[in-house]
N, C-alpha and C. Protein backbone atom coordinates (compact mmCIF):
# COMPACT_ATOMS: atom_id res chain seq x y z
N UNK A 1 -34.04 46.26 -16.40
CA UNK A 1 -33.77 45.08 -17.17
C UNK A 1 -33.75 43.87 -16.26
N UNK A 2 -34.29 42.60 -16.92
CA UNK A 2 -34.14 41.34 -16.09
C UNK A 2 -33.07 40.39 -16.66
N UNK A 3 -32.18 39.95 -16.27
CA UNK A 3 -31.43 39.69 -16.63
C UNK A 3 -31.60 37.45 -15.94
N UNK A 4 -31.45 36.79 -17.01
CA UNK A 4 -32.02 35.66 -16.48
C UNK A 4 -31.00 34.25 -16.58
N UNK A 5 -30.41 33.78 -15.67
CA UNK A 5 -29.43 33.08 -16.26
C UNK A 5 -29.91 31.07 -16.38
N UNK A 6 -29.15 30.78 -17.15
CA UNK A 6 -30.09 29.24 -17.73
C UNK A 6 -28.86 28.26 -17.84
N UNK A 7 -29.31 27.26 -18.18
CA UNK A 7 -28.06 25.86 -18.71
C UNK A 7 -27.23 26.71 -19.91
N UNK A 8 -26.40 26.94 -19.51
CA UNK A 8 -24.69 27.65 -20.40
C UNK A 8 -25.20 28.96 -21.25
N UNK A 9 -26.47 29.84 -20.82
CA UNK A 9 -26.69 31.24 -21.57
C UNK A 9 -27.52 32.41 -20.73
N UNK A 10 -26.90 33.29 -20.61
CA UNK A 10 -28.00 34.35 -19.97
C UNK A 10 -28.72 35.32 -20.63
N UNK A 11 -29.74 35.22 -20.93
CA UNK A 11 -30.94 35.97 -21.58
C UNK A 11 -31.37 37.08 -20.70
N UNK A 12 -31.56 38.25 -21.38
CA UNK A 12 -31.76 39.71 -21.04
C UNK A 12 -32.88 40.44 -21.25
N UNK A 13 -33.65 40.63 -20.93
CA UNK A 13 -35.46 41.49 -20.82
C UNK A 13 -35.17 42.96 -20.31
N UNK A 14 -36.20 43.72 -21.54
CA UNK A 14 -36.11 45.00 -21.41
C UNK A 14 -37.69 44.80 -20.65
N UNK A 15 -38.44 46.06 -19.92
CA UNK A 15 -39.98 46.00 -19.96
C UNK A 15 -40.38 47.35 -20.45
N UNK A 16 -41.62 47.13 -21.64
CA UNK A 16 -42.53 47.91 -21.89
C UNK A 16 -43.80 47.97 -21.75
N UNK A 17 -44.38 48.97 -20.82
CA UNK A 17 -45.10 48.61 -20.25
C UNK A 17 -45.45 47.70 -19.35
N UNK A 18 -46.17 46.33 -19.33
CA UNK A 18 -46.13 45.88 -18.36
C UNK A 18 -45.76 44.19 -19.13
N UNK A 19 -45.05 44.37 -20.31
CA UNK A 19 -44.62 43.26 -20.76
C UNK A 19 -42.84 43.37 -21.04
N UNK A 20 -42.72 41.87 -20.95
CA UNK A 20 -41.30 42.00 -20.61
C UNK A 20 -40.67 41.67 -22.07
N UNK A 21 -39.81 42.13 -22.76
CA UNK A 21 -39.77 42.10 -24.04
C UNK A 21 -38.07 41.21 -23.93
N UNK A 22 -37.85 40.73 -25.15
CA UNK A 22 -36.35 39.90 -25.17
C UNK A 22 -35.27 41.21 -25.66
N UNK A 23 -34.20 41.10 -25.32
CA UNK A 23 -33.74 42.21 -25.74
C UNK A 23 -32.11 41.29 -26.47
N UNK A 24 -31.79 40.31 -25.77
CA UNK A 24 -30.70 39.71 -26.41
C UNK A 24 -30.41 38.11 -25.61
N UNK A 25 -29.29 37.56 -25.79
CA UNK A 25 -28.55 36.49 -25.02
C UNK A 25 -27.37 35.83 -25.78
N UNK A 26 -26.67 35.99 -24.57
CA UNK A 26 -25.20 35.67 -25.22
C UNK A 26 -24.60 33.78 -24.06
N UNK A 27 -23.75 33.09 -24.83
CA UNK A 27 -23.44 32.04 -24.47
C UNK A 27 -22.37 32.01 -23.36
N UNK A 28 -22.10 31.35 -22.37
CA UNK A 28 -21.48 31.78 -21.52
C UNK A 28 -20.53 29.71 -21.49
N UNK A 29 -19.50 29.69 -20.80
CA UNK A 29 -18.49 28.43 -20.67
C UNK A 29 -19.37 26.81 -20.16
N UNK A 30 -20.30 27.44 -19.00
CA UNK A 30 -20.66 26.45 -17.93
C UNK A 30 -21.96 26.85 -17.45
N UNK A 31 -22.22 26.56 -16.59
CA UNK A 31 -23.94 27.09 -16.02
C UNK A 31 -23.55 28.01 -14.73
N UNK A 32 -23.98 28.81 -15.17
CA UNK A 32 -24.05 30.47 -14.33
C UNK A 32 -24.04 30.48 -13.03
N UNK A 33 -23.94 31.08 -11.74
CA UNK A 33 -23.87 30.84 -10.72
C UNK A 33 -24.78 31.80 -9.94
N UNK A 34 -24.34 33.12 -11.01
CA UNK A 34 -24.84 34.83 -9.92
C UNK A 34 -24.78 35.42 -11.54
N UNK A 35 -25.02 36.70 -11.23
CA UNK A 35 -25.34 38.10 -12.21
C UNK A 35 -25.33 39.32 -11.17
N UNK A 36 -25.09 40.47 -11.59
CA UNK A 36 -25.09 41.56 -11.66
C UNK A 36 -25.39 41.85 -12.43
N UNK A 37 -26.10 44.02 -11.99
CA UNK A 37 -26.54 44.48 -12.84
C UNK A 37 -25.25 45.34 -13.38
N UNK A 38 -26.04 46.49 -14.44
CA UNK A 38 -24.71 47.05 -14.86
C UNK A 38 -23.87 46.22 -16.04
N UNK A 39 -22.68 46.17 -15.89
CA UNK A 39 -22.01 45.12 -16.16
C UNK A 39 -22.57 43.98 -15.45
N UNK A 40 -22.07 42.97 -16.71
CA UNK A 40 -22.85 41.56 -15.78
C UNK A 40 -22.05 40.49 -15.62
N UNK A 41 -21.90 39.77 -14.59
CA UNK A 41 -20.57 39.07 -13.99
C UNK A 41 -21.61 38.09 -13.90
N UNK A 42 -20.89 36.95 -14.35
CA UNK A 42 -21.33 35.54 -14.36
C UNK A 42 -20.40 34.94 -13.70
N UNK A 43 -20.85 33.95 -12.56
CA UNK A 43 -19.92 32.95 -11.95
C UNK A 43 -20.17 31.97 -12.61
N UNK A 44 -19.26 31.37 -12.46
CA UNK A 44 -19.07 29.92 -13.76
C UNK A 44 -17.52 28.98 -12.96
N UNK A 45 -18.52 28.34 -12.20
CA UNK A 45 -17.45 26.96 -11.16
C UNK A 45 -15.74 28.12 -10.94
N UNK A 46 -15.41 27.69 -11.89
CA UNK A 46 -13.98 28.66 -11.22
C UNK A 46 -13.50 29.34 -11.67
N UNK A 47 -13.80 30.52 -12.39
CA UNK A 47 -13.80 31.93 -12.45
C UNK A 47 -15.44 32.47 -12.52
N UNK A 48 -14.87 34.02 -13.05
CA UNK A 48 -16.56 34.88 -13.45
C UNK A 48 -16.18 35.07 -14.56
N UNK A 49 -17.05 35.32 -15.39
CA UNK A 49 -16.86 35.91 -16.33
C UNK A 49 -17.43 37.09 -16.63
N UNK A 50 -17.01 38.60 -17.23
CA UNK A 50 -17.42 39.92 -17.04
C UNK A 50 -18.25 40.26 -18.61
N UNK A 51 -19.41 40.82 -18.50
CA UNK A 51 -19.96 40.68 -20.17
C UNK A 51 -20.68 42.17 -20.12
N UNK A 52 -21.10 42.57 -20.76
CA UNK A 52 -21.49 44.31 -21.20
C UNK A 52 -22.75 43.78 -22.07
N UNK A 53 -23.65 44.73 -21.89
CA UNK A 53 -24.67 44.71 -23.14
C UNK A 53 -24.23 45.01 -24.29
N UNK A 54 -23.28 45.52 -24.70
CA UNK A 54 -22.79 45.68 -25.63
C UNK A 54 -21.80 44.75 -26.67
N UNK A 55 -20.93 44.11 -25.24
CA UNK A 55 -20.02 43.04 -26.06
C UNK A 55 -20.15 41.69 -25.20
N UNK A 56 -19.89 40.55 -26.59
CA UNK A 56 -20.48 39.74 -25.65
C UNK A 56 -19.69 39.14 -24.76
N UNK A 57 -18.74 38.80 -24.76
CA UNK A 57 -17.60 38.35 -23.75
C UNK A 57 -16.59 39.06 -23.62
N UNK A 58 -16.43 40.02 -22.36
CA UNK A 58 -15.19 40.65 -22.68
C UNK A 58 -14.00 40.81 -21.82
N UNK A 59 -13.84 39.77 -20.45
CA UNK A 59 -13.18 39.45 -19.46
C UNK A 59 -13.45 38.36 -18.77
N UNK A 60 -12.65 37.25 -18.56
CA UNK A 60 -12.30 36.11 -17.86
C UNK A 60 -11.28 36.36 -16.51
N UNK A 61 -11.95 36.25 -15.35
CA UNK A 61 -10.95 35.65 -14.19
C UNK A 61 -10.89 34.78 -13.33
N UNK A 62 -9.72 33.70 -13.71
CA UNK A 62 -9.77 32.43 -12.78
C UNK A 62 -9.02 32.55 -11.19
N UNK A 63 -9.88 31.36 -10.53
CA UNK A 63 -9.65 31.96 -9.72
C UNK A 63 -8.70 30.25 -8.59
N UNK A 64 -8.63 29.49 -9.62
CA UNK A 64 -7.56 28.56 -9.46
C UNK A 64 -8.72 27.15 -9.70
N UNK A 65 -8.22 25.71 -9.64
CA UNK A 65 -8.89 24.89 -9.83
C UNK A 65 -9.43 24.64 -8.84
N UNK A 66 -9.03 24.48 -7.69
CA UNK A 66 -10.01 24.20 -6.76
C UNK A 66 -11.29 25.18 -6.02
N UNK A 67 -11.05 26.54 -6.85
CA UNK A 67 -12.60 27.43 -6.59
C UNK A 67 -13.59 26.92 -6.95
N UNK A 68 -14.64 26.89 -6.43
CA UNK A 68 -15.68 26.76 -7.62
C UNK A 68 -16.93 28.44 -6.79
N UNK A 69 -17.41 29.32 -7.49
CA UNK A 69 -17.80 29.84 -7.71
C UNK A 69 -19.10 29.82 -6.67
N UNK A 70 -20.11 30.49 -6.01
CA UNK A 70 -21.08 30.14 -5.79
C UNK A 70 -22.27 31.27 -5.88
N UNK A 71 -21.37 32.55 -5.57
CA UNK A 71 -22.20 33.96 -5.33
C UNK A 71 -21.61 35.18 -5.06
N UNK A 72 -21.92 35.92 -5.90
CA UNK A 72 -21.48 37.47 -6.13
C UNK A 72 -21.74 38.55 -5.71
N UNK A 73 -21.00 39.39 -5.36
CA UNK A 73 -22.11 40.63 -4.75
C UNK A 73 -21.20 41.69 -5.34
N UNK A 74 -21.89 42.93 -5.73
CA UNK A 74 -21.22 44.15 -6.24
C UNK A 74 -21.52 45.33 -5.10
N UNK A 75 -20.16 46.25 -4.90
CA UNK A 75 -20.38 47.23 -4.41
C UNK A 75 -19.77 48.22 -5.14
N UNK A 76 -19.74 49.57 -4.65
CA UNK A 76 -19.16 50.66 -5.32
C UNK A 76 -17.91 50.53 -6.04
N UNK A 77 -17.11 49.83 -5.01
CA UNK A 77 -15.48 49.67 -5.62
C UNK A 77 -15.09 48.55 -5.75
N UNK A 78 -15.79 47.30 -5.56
CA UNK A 78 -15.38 46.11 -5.54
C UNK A 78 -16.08 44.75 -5.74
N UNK A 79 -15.69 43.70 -6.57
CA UNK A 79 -16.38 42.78 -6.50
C UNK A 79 -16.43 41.91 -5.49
N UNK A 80 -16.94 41.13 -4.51
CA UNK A 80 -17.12 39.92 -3.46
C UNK A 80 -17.67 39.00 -4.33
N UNK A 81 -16.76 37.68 -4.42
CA UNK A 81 -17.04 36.23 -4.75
C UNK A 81 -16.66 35.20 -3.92
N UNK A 82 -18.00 34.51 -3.42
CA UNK A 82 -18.27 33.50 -2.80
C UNK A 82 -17.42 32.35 -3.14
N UNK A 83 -16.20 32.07 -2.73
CA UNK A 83 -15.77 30.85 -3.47
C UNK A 83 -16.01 29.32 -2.20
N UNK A 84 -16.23 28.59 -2.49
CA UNK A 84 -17.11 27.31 -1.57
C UNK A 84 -16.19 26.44 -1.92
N UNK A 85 -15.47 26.23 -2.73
CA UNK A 85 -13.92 25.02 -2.92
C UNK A 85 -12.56 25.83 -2.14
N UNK A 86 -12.50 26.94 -2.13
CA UNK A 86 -11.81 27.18 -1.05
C UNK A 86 -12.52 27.82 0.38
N UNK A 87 -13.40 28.17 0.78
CA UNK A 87 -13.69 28.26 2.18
C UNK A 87 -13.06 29.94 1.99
N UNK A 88 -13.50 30.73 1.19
CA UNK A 88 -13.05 31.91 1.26
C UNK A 88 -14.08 33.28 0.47
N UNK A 89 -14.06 34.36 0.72
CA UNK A 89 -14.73 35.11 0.02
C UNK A 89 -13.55 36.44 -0.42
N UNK A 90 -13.27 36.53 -2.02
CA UNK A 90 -12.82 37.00 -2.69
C UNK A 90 -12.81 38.27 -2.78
N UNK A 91 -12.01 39.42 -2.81
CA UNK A 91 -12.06 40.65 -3.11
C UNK A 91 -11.47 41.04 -4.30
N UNK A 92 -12.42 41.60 -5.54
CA UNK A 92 -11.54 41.82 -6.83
C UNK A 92 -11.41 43.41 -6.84
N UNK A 93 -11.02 44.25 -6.48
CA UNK A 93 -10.60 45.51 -6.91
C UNK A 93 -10.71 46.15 -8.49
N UNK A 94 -11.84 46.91 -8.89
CA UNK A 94 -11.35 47.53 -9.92
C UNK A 94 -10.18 48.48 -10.08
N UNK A 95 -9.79 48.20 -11.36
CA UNK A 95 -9.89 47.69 -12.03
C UNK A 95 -10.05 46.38 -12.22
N UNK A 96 -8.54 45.69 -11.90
CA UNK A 96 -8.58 44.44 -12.28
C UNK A 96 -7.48 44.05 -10.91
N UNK A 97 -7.09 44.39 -9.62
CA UNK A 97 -6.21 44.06 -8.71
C UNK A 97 -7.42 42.92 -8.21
N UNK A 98 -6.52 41.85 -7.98
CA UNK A 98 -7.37 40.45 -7.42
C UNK A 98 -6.70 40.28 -5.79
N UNK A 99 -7.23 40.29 -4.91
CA UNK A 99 -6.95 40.13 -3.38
C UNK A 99 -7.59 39.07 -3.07
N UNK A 100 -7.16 38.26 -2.20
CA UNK A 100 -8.19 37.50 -1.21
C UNK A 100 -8.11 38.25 0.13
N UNK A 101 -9.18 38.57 1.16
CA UNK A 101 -8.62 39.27 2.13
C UNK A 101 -10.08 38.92 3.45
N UNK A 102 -10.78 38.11 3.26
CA UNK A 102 -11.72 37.59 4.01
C UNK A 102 -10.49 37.40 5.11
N UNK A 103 -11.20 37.42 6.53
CA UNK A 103 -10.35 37.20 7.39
C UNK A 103 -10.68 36.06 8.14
N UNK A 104 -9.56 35.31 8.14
CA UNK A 104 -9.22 33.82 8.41
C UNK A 104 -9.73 33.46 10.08
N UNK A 105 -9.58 32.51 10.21
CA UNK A 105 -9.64 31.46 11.64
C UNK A 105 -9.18 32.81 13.04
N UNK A 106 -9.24 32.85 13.41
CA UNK A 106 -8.79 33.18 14.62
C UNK A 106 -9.69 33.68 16.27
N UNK A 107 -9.23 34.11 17.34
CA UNK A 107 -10.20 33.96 18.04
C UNK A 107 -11.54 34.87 18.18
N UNK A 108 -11.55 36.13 17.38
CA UNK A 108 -13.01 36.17 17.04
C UNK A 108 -14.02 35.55 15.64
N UNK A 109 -13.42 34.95 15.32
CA UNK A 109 -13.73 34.35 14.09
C UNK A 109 -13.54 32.69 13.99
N UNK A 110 -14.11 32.30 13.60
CA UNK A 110 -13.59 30.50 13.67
C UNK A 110 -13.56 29.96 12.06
N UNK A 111 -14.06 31.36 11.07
CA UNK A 111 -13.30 30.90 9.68
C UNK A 111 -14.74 30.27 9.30
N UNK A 112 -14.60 30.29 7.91
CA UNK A 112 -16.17 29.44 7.31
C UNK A 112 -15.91 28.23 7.28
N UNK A 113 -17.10 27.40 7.79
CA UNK A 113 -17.35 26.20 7.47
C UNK A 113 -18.27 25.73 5.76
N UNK A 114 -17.45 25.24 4.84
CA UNK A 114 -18.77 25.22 3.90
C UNK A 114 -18.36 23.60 3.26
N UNK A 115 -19.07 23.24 3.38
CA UNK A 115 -19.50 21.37 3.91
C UNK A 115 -19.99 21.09 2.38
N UNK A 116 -20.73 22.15 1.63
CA UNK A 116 -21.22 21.45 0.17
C UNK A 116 -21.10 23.09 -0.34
N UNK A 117 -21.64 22.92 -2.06
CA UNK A 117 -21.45 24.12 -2.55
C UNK A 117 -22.58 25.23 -2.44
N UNK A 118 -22.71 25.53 -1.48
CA UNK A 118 -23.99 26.54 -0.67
C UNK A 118 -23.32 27.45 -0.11
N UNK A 119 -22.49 28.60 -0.73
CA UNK A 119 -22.19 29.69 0.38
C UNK A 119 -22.44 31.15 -0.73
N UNK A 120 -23.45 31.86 0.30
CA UNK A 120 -24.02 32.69 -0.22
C UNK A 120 -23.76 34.19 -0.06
N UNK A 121 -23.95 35.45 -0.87
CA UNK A 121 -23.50 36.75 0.17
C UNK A 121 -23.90 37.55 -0.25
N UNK A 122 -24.19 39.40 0.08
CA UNK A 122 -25.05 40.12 -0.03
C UNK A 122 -24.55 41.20 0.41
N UNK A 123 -24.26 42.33 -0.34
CA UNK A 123 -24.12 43.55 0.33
C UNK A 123 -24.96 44.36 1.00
N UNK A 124 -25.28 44.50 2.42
CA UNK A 124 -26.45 45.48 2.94
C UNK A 124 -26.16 46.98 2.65
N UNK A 125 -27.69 47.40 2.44
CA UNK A 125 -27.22 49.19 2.75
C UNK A 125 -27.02 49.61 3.87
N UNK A 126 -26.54 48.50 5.02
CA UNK A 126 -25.26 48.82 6.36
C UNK A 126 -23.96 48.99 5.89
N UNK A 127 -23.78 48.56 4.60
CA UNK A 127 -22.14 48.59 3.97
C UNK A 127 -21.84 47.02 4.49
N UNK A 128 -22.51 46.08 4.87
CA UNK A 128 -21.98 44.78 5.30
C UNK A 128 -22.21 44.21 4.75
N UNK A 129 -21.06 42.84 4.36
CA UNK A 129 -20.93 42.09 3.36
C UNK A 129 -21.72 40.75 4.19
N UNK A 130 -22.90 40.60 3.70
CA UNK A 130 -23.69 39.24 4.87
C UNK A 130 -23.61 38.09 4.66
N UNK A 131 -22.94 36.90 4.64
CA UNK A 131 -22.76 35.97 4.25
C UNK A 131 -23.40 34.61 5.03
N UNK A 132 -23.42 33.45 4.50
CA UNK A 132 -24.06 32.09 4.91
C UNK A 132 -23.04 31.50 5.36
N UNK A 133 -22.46 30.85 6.65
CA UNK A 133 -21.70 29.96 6.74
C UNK A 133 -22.40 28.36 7.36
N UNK A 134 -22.23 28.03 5.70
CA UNK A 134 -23.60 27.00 6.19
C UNK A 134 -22.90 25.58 7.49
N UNK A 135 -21.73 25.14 7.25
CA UNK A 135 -21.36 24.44 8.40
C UNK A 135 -21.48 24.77 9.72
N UNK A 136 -21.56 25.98 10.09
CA UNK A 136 -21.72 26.60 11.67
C UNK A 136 -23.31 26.76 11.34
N UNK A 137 -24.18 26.72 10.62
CA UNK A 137 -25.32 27.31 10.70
C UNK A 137 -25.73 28.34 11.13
N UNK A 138 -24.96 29.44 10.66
CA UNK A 138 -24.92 31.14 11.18
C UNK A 138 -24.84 32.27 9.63
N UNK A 139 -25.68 32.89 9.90
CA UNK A 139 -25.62 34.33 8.87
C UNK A 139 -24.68 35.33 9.38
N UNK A 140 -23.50 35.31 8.41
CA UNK A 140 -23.08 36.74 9.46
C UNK A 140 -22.13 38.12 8.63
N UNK A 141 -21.87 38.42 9.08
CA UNK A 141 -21.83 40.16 8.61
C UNK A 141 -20.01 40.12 8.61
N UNK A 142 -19.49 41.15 8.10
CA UNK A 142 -18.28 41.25 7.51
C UNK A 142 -18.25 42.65 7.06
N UNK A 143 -17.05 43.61 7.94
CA UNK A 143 -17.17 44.41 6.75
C UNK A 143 -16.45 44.54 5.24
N UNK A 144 -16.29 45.48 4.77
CA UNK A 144 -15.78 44.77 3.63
C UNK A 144 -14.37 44.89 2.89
N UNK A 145 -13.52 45.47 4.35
CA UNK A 145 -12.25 45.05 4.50
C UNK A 145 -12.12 43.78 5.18
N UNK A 146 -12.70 42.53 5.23
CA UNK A 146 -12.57 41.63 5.67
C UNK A 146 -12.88 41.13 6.96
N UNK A 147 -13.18 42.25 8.01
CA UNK A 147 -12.97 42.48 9.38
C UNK A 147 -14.47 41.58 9.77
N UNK A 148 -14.49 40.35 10.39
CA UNK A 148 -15.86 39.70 11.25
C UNK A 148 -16.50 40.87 12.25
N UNK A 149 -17.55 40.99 11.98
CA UNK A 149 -18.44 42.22 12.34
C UNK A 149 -19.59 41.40 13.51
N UNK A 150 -20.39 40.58 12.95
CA UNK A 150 -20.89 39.58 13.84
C UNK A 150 -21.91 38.79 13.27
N UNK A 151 -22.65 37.86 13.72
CA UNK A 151 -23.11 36.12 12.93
C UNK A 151 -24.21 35.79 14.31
N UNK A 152 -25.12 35.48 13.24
CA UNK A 152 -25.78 34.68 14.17
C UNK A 152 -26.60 33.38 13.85
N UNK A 153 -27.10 32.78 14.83
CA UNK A 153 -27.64 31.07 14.09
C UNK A 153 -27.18 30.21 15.21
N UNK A 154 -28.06 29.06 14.91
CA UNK A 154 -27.81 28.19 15.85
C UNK A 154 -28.79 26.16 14.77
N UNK A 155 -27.68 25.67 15.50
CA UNK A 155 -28.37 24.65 15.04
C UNK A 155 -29.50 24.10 16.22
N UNK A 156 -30.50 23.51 14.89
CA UNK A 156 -31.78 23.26 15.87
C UNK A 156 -33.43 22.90 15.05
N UNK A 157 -33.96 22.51 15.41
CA UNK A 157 -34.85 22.32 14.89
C UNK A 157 -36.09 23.30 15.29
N UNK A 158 -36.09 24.26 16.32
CA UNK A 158 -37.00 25.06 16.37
C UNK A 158 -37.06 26.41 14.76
N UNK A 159 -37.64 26.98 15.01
CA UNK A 159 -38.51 27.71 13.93
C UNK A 159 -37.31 28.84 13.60
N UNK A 160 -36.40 29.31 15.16
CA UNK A 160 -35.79 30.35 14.92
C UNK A 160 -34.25 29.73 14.58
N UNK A 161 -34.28 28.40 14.41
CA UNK A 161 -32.90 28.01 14.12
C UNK A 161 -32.49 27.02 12.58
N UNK A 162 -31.37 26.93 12.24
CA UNK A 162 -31.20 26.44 10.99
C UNK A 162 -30.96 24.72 11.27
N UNK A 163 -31.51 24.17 10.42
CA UNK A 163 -31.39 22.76 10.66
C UNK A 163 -31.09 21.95 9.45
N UNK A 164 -30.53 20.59 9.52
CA UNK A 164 -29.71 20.18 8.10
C UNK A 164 -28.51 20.05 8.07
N UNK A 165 -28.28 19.92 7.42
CA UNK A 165 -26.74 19.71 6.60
C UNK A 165 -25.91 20.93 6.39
N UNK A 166 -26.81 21.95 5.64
CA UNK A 166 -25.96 22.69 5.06
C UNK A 166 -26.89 24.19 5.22
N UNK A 167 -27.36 24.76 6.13
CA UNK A 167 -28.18 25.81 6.18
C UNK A 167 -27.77 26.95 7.24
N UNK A 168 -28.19 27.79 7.12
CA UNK A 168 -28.91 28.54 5.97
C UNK A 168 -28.53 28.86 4.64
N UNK A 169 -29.12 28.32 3.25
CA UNK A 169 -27.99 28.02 1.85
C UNK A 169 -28.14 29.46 0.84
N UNK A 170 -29.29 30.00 1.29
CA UNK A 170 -29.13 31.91 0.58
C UNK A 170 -29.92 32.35 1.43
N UNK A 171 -29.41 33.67 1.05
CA UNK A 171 -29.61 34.98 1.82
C UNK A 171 -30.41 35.95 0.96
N UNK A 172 -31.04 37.02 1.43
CA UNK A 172 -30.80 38.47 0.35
C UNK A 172 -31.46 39.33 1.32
N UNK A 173 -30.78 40.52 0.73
CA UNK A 173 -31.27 41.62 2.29
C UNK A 173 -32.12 42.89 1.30
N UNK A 174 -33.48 43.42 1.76
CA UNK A 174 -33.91 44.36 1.01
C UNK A 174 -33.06 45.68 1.52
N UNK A 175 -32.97 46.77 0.61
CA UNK A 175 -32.82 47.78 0.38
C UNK A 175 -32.64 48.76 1.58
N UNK A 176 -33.26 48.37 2.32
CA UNK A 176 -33.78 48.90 3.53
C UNK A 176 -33.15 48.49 5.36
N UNK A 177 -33.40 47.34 4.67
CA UNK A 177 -33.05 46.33 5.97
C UNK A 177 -32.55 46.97 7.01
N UNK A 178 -33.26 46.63 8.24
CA UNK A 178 -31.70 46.64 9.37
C UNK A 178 -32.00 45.76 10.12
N UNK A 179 -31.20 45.42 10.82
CA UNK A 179 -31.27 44.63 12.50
C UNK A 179 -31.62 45.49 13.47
């Protein structure tokens, strides 16, 4: 299924054959941020919202006013949300236990920098949670008890470095990937 998100609705495609057919779409608060498959989690500025093919809205979690939402990642046991109004990445526990547990400032870590609403993240099939910290201009890895694993990037204008304001602003890692 393709699952497609738009100005305040996410529309859903089955394929048959080699055409992609409509299968539904349900209305969502605000304009979408991320999706998952499976269940489908919509970020929406400051909470997600959790929706089923089946029903159309069927869980809200905020995540205070000053979150705003940016990017989602699903793993086996847990949701990761990118939040970019607080400088933090979220751990929701299923069921429903809400943690924050990204690990903060300290001396192997110097904490995310996120300067505008660009912070992005990705579960590898390393088990690492890969994230954008676009103020340092570094990609870097996390596992997903929170623990800084390692980052790399540099500001610069050559080919192998991130340059701008706010970069590198997404990520996505294939299936496969390694370093």
């Amino acid at each position: 299924m393709l699952f497609c998100g738009g100005d305040r609705s996410v529309k859903i495609f089955g394929q048959r054959w080699l055409a992609e057919i409509f299968v539904r779409s349900f209305r969502i608060a605000a304009r979408h941020r991320d999706c998952d498959d499976g269940k489908i989690f919509v970020g929406v500025k400051d909470h997600i919202e959790i929706h089923t093919l089946r029903q159309a809205h069927r869980e809200r979690r905020t995540f205070g006013e000053k979150s705003y939402v940016t990017s989602i990642a699903l793993a086996a046991d847990a949701l990761f949300v990118a939040d970019a109004g607080n400088r933090e990445i979220i751990r929701c526990d299923f069921p429903a236990k809400l943690f924050r547990d990204s690990e903060k400032k300290n001396a192997d870590n110097p904490g995310f920098a996120i300067p505008s609403a660009y912070f992005d993240l990705s579960l590898g099939s390393d088990g690492l949670l890969w994230t954008t910290n676009t103020g340092r201009h570094q990609v870097e890895a996390y596992m997903t008890d929170g623990k800084f694993e390692l980052g790399w990037g540099a500001t610069g204008m050559a080919i192998e470095n991130f340059c701008g304001c706010c970069n590198p602003v997404h990520i996505t890692r294939l299936p496969t990937a390694v370093l």
